[in-house]
C-alpha atoms as a PDB file:
ATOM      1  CA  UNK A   1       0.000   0.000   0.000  1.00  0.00           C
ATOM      2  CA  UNK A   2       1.114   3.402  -0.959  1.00  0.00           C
ATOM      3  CA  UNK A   3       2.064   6.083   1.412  1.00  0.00           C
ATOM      4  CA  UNK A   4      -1.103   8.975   0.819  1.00  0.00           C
ATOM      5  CA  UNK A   5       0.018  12.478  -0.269  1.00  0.00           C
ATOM      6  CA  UNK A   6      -2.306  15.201   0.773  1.00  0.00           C
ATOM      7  CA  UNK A   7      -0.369  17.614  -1.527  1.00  0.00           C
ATOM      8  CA  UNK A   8      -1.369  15.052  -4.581  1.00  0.00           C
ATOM      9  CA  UNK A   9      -4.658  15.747  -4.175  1.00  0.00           C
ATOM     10  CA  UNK A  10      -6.675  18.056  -6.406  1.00  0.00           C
ATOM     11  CA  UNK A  11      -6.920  21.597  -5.225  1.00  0.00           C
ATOM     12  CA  UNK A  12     -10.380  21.739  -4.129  1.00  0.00           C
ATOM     13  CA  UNK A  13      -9.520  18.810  -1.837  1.00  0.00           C
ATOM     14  CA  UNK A  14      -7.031  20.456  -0.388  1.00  0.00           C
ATOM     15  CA  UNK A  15      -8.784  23.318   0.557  1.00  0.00           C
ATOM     16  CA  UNK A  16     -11.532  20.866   1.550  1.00  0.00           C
ATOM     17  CA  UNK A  17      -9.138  19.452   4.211  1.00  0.00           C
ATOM     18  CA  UNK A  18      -7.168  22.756   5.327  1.00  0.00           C
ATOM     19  CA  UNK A  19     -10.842  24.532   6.097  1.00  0.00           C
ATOM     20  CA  UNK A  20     -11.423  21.231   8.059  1.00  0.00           C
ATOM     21  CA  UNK A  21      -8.331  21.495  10.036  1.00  0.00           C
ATOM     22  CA  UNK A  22      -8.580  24.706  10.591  1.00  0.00           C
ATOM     23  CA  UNK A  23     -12.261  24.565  12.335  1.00  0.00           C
ATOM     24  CA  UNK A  24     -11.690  21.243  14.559  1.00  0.00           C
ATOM     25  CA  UNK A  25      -9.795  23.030  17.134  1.00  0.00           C
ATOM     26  CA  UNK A  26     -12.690  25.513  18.334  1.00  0.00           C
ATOM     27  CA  UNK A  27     -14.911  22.536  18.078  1.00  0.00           C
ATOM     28  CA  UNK A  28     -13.076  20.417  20.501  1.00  0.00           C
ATOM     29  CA  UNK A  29     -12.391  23.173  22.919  1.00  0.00           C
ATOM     30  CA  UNK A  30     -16.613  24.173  22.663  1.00  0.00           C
ATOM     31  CA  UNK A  31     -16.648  20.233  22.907  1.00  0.00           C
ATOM     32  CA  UNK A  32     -14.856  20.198  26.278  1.00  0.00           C
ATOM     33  CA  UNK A  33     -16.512  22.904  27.622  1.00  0.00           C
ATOM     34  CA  UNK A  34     -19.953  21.565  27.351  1.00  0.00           C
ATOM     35  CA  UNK A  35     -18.197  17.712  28.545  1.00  0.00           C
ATOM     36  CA  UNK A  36     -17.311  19.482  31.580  1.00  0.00           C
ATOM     37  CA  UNK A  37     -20.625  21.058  32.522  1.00  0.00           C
ATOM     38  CA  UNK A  38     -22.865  18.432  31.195  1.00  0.00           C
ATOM     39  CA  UNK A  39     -21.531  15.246  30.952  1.00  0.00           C
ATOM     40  CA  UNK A  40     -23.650  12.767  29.300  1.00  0.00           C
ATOM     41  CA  UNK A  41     -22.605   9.258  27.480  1.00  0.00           C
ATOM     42  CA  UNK A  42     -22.803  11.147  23.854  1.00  0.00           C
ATOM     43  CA  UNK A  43     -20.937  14.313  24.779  1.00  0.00           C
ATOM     44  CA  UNK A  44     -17.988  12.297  26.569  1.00  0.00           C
ATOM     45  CA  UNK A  45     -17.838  10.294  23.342  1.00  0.00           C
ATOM     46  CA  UNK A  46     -18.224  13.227  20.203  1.00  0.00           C
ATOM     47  CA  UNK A  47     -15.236  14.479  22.272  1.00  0.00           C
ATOM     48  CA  UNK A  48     -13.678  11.288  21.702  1.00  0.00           C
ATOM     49  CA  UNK A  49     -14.320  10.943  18.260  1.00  0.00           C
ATOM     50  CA  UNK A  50     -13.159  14.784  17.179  1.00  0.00           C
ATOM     51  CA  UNK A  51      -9.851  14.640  19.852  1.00  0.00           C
ATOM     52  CA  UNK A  52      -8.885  11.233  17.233  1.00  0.00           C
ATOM     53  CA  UNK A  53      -9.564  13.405  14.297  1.00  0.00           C
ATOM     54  CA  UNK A  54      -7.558  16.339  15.506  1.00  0.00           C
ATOM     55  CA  UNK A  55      -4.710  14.290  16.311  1.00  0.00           C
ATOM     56  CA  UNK A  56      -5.176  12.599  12.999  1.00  0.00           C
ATOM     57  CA  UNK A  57      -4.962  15.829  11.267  1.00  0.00           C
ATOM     58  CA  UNK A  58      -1.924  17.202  13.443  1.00  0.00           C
ATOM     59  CA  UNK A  59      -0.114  13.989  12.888  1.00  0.00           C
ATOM     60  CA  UNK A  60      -0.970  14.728   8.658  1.00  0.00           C
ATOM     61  CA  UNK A  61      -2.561  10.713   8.490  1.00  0.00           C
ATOM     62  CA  UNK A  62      -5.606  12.752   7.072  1.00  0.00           C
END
């Protein structure tokens, strides 16, 4: 399997994915914030799911 190349990709993707990275991080923090006040089952895990994606997208794997 080939190593993925975001800078391969056409340039609408790219922008797709830079917009993307650029608006997870003030979800997560809003994300905590409300996790910390109201903690219910879905909350704790939507955290979950968009601290993996931000780390996926600071470590380039997306």
């Amino acid at each position: 399997m080939g190593r993925y190349y975001r800078y391969k990709l056409p340039p609408w993707a790219r922008e797709c994915i830079i917009v993307c990275q650029r608006c997870i991080v003030p979800i997560v923090i809003f994300q905590g914030i409300r996790t910390i006040f109201i903690p219910t089952t879905f909350d704790v895990l939507l955290l979950g799911i968009l601290l993996c994606i931000l780390i996926a997208f600071h470590l380039e794997w997306i």
